[in-house]
PDB file of N, CA and C in Angstrom:
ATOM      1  N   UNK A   1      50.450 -58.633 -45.572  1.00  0.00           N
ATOM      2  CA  UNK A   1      50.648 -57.215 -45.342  1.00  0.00           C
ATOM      3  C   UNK A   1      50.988 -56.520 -46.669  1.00  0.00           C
ATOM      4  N   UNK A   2      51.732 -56.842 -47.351  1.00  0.00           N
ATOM      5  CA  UNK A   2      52.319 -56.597 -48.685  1.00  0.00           C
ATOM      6  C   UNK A   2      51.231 -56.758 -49.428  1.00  0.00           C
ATOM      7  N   UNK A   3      50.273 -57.569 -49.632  1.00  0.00           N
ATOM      8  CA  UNK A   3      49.125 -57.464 -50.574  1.00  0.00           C
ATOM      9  C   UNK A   3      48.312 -56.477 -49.945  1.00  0.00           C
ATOM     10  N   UNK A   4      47.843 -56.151 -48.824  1.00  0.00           N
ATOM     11  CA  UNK A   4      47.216 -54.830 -48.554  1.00  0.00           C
ATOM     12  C   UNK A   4      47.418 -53.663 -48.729  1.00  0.00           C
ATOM     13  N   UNK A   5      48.718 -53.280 -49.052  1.00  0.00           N
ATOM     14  CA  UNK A   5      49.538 -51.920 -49.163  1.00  0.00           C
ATOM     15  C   UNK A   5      49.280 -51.552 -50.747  1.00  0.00           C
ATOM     16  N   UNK A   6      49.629 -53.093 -51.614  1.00  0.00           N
ATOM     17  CA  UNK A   6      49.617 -52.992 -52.807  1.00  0.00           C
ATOM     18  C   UNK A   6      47.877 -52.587 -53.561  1.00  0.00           C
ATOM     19  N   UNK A   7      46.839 -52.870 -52.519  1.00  0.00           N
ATOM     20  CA  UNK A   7      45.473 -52.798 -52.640  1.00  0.00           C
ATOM     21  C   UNK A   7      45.420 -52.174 -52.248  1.00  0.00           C
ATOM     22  N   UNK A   8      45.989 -51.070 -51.366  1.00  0.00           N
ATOM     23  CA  UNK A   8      45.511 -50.044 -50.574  1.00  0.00           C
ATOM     24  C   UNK A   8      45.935 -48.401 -51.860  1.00  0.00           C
ATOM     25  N   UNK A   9      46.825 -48.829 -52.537  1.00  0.00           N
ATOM     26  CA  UNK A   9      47.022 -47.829 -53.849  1.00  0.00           C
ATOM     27  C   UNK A   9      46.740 -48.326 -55.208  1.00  0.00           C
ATOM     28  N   UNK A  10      46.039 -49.180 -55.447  1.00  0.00           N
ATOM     29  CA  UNK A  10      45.961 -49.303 -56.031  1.00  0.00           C
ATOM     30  C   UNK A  10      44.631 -48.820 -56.819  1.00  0.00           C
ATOM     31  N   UNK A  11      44.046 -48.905 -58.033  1.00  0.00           N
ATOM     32  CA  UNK A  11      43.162 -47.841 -58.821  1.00  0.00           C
ATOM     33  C   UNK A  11      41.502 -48.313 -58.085  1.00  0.00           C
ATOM     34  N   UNK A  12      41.902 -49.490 -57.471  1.00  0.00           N
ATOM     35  CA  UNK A  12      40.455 -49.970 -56.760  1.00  0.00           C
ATOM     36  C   UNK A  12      40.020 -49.002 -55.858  1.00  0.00           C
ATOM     37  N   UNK A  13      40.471 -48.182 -55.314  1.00  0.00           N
ATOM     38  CA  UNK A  13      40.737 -47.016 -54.689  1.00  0.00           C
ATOM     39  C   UNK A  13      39.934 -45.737 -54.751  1.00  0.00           C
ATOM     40  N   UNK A  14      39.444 -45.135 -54.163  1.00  0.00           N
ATOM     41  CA  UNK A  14      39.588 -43.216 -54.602  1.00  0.00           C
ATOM     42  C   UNK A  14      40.336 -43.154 -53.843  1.00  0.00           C
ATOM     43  N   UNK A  15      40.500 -41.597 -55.137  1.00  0.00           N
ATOM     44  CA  UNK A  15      41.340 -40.860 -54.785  1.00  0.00           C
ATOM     45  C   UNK A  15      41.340 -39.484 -54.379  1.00  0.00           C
ATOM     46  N   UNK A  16      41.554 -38.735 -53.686  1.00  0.00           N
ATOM     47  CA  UNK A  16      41.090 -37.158 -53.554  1.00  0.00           C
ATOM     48  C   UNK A  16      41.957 -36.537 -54.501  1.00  0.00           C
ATOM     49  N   UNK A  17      41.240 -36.290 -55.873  1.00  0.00           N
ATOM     50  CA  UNK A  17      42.392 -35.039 -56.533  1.00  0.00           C
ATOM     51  C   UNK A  17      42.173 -33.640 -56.043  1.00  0.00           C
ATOM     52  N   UNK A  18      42.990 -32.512 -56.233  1.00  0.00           N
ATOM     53  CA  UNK A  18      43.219 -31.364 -55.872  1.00  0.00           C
ATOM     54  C   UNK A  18      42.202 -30.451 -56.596  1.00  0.00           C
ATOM     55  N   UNK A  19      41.611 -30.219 -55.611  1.00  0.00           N
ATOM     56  CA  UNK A  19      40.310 -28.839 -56.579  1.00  0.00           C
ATOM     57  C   UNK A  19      41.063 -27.855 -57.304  1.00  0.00           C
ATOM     58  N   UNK A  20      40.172 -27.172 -58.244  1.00  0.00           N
ATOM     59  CA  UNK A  20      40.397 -26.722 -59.287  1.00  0.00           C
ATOM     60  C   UNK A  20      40.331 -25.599 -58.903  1.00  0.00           C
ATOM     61  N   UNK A  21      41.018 -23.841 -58.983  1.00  0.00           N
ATOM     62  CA  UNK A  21      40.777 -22.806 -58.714  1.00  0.00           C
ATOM     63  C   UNK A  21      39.577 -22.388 -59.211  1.00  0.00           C
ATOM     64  N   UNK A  22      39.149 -22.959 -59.874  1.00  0.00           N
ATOM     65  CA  UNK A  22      37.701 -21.971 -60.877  1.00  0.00           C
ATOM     66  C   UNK A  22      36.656 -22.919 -59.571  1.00  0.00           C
ATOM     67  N   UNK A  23      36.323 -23.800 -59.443  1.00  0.00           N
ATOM     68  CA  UNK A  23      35.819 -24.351 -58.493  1.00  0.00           C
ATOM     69  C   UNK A  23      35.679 -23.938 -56.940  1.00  0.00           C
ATOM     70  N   UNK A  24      37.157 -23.434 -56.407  1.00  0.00           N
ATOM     71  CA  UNK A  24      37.349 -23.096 -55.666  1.00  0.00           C
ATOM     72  C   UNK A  24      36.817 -21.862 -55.362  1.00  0.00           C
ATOM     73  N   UNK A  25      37.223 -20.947 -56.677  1.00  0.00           N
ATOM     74  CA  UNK A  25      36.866 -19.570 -56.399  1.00  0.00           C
ATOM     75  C   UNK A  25      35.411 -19.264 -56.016  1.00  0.00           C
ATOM     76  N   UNK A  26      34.240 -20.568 -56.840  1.00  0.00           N
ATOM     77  CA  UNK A  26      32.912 -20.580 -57.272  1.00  0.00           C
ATOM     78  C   UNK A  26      32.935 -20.511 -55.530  1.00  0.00           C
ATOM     79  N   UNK A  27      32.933 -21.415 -54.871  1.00  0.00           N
ATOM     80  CA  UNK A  27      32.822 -21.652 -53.334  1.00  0.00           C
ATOM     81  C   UNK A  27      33.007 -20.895 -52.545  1.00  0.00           C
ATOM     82  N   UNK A  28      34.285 -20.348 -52.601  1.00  0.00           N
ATOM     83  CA  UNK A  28      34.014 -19.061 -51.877  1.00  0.00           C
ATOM     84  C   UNK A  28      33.300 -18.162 -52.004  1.00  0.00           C
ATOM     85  N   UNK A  29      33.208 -17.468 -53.043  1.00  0.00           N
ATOM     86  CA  UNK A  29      32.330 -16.412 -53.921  1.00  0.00           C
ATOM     87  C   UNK A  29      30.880 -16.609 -53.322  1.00  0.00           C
ATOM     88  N   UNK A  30      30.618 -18.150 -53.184  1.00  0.00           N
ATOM     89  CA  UNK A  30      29.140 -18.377 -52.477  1.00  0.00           C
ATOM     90  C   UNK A  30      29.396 -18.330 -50.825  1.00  0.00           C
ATOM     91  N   UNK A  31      30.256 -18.511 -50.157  1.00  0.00           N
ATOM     92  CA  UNK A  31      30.546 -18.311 -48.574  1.00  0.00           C
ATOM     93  C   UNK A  31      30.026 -16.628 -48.909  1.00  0.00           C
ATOM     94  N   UNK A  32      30.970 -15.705 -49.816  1.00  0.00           N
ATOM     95  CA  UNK A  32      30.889 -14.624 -49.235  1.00  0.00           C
ATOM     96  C   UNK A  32      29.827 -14.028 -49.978  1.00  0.00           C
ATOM     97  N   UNK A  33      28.761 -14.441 -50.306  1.00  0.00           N
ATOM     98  CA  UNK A  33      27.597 -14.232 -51.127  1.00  0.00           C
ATOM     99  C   UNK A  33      26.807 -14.518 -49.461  1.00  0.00           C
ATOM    100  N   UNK A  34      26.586 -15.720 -48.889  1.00  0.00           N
ATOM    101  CA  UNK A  34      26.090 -16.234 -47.531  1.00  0.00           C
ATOM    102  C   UNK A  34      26.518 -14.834 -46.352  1.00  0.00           C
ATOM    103  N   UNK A  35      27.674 -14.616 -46.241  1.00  0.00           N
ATOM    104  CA  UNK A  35      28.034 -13.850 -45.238  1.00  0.00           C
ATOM    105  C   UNK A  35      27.383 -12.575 -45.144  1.00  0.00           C
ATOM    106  N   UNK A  36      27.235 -11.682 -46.745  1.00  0.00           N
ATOM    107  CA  UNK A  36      27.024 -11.031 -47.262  1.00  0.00           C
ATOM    108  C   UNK A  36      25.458 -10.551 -46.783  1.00  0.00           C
ATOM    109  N   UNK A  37      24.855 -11.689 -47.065  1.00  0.00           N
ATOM    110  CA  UNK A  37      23.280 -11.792 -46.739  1.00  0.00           C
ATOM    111  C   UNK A  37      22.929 -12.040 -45.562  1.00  0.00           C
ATOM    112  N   UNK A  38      24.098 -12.770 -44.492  1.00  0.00           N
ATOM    113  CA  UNK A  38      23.587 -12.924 -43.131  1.00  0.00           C
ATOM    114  C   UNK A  38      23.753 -11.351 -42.267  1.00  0.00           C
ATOM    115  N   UNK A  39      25.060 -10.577 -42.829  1.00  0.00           N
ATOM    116  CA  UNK A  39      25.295  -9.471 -42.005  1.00  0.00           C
ATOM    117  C   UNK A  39      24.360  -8.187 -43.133  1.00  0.00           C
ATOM    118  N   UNK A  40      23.813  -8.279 -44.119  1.00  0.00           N
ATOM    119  CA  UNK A  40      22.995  -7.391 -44.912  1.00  0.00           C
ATOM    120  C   UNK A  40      24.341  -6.053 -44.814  1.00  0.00           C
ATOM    121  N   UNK A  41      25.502  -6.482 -45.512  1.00  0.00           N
ATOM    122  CA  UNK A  41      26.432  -5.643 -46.169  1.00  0.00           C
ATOM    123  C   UNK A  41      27.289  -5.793 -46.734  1.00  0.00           C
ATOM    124  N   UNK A  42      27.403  -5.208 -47.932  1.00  0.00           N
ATOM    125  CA  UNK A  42      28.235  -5.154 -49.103  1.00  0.00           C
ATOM    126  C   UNK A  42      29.505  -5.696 -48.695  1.00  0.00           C
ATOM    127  N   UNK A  43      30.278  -6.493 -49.224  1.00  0.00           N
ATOM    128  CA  UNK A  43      32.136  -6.141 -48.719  1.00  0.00           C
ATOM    129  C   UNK A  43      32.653  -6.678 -50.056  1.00  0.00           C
ATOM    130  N   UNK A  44      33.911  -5.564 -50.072  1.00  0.00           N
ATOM    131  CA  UNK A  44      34.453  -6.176 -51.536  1.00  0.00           C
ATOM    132  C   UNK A  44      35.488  -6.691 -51.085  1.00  0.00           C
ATOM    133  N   UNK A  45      35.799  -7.989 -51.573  1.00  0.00           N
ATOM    134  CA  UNK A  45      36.788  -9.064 -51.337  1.00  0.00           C
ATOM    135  C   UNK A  45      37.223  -9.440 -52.225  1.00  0.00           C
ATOM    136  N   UNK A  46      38.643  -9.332 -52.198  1.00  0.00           N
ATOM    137  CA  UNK A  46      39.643  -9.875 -53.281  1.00  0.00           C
ATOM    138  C   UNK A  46      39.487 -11.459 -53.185  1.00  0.00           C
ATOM    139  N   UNK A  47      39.528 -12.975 -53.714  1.00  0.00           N
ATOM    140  CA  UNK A  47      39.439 -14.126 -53.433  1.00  0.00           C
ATOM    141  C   UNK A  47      40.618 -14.302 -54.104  1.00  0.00           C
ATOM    142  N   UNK A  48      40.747 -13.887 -55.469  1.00  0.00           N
ATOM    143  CA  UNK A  48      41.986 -14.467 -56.197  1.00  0.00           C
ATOM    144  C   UNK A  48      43.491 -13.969 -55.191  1.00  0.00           C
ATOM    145  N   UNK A  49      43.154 -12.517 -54.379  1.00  0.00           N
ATOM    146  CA  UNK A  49      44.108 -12.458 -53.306  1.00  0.00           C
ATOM    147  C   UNK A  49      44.606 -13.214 -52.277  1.00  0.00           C
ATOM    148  N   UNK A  50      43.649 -14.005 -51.685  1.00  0.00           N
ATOM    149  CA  UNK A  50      43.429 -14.789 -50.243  1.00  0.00           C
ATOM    150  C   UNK A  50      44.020 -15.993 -50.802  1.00  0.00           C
ATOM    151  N   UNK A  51      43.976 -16.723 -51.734  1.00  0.00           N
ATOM    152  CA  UNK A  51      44.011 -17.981 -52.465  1.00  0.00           C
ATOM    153  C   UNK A  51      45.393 -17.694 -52.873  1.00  0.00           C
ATOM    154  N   UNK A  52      46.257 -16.464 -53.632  1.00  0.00           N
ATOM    155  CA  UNK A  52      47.184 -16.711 -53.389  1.00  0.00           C
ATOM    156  C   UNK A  52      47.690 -16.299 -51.866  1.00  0.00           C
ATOM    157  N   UNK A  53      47.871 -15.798 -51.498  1.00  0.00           N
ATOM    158  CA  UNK A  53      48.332 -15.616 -50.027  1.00  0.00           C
ATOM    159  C   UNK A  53      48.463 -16.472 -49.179  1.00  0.00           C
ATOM    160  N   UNK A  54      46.954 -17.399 -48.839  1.00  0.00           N
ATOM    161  CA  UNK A  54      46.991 -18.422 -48.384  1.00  0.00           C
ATOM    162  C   UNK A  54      47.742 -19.777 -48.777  1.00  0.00           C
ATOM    163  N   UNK A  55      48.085 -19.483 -49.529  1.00  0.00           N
ATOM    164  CA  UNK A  55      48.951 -20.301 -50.302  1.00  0.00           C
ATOM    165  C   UNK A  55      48.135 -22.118 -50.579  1.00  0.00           C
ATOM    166  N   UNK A  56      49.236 -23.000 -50.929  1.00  0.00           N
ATOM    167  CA  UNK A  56      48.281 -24.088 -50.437  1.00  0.00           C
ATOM    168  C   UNK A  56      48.037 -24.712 -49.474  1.00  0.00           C
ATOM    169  N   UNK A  57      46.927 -25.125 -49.268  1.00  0.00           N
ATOM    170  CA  UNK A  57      46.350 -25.460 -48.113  1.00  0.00           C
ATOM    171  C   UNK A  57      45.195 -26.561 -48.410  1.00  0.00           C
ATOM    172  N   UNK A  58      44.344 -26.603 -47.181  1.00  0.00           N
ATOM    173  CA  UNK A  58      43.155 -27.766 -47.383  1.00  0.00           C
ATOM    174  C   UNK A  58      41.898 -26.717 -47.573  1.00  0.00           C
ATOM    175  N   UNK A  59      40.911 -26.767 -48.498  1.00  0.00           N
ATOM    176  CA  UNK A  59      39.526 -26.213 -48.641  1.00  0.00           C
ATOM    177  C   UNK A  59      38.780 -25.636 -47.507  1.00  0.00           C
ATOM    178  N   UNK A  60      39.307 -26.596 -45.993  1.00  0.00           N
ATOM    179  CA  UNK A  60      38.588 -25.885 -44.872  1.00  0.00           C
ATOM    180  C   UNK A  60      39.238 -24.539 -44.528  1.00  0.00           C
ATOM    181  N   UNK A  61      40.911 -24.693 -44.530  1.00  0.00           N
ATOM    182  CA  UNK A  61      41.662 -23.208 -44.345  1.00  0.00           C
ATOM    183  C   UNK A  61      40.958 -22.323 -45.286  1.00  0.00           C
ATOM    184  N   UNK A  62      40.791 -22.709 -46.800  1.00  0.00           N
ATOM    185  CA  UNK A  62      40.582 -21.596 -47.677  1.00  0.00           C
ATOM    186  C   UNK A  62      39.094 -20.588 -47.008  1.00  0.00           C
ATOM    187  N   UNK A  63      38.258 -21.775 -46.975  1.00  0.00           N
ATOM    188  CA  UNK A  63      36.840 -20.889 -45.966  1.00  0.00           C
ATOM    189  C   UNK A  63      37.564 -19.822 -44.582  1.00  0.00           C
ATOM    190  N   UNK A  64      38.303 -20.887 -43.728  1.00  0.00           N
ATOM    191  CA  UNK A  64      38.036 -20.537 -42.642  1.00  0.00           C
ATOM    192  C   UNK A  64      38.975 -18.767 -42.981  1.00  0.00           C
ATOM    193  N   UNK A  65      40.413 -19.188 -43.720  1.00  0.00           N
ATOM    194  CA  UNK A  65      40.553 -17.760 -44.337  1.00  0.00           C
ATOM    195  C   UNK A  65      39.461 -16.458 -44.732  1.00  0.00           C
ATOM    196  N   UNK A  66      38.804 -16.913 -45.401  1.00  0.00           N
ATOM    197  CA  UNK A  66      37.987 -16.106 -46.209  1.00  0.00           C
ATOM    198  C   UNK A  66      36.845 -15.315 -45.060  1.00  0.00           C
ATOM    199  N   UNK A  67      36.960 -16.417 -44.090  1.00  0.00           N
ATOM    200  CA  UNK A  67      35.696 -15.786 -42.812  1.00  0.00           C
ATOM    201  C   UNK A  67      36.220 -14.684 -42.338  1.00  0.00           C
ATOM    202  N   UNK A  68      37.212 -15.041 -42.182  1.00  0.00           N
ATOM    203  CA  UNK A  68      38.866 -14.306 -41.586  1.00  0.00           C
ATOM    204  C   UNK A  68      38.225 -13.065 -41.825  1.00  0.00           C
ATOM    205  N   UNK A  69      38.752 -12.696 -43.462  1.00  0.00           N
ATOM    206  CA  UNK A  69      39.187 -11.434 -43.649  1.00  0.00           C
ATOM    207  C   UNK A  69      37.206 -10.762 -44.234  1.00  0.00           C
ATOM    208  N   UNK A  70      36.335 -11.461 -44.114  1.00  0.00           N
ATOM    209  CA  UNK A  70      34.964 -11.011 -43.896  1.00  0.00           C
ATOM    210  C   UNK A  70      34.739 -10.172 -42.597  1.00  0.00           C
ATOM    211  N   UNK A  71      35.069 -11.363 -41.568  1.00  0.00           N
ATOM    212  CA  UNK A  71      34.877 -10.496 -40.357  1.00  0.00           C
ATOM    213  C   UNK A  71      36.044  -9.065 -40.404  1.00  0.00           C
ATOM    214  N   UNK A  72      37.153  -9.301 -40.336  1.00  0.00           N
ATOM    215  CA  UNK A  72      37.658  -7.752 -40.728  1.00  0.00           C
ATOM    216  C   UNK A  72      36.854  -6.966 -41.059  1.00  0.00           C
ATOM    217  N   UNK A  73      36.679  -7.121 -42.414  1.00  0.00           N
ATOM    218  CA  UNK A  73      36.414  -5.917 -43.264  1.00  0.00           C
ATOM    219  C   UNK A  73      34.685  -5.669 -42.630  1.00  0.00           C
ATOM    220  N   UNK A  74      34.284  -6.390 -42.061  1.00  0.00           N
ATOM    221  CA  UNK A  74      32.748  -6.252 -41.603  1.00  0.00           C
ATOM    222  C   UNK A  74      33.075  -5.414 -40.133  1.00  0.00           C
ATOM    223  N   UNK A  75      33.862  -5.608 -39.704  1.00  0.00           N
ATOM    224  CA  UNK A  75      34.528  -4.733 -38.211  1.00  0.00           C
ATOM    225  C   UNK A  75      35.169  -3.707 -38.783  1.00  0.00           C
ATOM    226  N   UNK A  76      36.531  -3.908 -39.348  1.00  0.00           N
ATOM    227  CA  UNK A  76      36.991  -2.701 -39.270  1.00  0.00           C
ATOM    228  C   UNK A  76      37.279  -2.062 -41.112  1.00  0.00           C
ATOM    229  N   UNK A  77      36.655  -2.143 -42.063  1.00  0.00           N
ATOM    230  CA  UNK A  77      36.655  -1.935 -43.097  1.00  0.00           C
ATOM    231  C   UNK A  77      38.178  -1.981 -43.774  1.00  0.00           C
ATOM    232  N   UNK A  78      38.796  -2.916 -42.931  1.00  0.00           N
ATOM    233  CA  UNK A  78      40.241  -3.119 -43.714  1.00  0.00           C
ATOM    234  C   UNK A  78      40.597  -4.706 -43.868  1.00  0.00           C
ATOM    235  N   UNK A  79      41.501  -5.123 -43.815  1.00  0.00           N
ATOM    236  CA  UNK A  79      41.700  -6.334 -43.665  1.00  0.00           C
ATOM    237  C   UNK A  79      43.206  -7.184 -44.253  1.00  0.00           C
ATOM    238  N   UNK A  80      44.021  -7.865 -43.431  1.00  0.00           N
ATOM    239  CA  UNK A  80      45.037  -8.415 -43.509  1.00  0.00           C
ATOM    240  C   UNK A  80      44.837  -9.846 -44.034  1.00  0.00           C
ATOM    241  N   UNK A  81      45.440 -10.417 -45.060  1.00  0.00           N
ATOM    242  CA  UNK A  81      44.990 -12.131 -44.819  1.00  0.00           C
ATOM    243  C   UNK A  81      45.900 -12.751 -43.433  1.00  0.00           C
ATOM    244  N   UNK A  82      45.312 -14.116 -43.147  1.00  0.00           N
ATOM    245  CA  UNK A  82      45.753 -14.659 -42.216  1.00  0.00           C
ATOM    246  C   UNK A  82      47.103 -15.566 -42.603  1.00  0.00           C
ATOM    247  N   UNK A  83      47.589 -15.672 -42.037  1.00  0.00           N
ATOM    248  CA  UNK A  83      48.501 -16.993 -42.549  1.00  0.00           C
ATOM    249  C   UNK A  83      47.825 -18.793 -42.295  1.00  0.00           C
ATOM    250  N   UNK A  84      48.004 -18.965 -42.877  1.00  0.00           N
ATOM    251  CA  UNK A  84      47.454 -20.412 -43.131  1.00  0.00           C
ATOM    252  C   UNK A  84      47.817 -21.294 -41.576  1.00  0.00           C
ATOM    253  N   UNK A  85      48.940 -21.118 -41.400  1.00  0.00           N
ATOM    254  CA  UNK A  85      48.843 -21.822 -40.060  1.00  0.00           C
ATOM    255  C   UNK A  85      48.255 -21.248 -38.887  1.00  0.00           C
ATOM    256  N   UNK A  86      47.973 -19.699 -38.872  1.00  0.00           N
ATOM    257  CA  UNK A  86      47.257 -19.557 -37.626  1.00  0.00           C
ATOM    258  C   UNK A  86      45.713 -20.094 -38.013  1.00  0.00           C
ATOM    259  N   UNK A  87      45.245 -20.723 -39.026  1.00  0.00           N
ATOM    260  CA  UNK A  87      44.192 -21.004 -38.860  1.00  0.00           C
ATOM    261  C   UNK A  87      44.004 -22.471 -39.096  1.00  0.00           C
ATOM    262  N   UNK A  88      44.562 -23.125 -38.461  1.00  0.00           N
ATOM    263  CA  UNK A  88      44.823 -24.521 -38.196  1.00  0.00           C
ATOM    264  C   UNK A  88      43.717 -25.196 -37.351  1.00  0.00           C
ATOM    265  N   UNK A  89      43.172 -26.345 -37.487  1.00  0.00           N
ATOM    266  CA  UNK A  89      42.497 -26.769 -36.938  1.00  0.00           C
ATOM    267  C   UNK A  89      42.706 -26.807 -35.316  1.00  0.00           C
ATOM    268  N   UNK A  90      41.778 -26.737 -34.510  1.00  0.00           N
ATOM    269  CA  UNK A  90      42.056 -26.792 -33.343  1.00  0.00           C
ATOM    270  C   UNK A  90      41.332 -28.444 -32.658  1.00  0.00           C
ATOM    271  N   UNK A  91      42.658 -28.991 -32.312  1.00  0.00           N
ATOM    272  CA  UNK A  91      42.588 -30.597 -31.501  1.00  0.00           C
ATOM    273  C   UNK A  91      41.513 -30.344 -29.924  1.00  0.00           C
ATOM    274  N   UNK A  92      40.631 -30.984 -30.180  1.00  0.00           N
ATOM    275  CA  UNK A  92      39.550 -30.989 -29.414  1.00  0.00           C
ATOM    276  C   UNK A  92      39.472 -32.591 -28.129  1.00  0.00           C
ATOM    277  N   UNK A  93      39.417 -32.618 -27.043  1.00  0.00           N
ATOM    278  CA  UNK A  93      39.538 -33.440 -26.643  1.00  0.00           C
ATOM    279  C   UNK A  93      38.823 -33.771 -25.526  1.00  0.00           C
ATOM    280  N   UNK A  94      37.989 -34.948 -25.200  1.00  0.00           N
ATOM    281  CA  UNK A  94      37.025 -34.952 -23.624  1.00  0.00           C
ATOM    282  C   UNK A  94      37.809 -35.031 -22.663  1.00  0.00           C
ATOM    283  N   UNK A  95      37.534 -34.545 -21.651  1.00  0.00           N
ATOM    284  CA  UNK A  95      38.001 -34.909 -20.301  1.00  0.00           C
ATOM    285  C   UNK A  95      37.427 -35.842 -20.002  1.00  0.00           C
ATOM    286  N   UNK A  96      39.079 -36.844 -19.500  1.00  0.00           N
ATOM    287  CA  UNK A  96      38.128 -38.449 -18.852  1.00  0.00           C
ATOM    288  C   UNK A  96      37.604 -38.658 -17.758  1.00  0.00           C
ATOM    289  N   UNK A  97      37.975 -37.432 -16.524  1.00  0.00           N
ATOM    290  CA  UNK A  97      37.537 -37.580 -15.443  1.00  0.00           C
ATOM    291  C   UNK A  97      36.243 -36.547 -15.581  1.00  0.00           C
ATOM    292  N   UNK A  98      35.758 -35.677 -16.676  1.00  0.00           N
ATOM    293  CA  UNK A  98      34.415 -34.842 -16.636  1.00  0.00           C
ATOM    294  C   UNK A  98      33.275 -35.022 -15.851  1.00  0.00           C
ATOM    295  N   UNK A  99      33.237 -36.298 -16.026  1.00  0.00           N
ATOM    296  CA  UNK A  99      31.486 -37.174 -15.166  1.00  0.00           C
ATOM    297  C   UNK A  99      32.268 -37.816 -14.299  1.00  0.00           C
ATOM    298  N   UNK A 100      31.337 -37.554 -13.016  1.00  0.00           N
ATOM    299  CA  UNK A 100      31.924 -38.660 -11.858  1.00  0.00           C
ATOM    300  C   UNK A 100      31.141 -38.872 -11.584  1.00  0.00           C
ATOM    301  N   UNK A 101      31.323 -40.485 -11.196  1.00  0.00           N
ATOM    302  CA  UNK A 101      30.599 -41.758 -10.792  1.00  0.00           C
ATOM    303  C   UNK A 101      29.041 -41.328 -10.486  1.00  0.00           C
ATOM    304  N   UNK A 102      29.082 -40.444  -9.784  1.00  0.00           N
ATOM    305  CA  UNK A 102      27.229 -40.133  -9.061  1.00  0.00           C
ATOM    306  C   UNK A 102      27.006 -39.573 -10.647  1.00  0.00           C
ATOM    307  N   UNK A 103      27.339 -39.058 -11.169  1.00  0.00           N
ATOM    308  CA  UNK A 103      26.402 -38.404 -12.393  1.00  0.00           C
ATOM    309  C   UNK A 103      25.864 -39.658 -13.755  1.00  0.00           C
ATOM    310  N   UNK A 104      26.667 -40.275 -12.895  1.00  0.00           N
ATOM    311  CA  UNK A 104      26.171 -42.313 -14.200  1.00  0.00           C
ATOM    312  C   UNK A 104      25.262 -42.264 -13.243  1.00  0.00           C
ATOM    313  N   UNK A 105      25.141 -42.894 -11.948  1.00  0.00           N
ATOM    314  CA  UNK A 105      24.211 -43.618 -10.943  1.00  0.00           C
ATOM    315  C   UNK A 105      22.703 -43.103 -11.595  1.00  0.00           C
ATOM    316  N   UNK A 106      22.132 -43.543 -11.745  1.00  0.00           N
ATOM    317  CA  UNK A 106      20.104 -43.168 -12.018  1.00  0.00           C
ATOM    318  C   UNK A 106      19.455 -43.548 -10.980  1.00  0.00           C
TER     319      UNK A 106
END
């Protein structure tokens, strides 16, 4: 067990380092370049705003932020950032009783 833990950090490894804001910014900048072109209208968006606001977080919040305050400003030409935890992943789960028995049978 102890030799797995010690292999499990060790440099044999990746690692996820922390993206880079200039990187980051590039990515969004292209979400809202995409959005931009799917709804055929202008929106001016602060990113260096949202990024701090949003504070830190994981790359999917930073998008799912950024959709955030697109759709705003594409609805109502204003826009609030979100807080990072209301845009939390949402836990998805099957129902085990969904299919019953006759819907297997062929």
């Amino acid at each position: 067990m102890e030799y797995f833990f010690r292999w499990a950090v060790s440099e044999h490894n990746p690692t996820v380092k922390p993206v880079k804001k200039e990187k980051l910014l590039f990515l969004l900048k292209q979400v809202v370049d995409l959005y931009q072109a799917a709804y055929g209208k202008r929106l001016k968006v602060d990113l260096e705003d949202i990024l701090e606001r949003l504070g830190e977080t994981t790359v999917r919040t930073y998008i799912r932020g950024t959709l955030e305050v697109l759709d705003q400003l594409y609805l109502y030409d204003a826009y609030e950032v979100p807080q990072a935890e209301s845009l939390e992943e949402t836990v998805w789960q099957e129902e085990e009783d969904f299919f019953s028995e006759e819907d297997l049978a062929l």
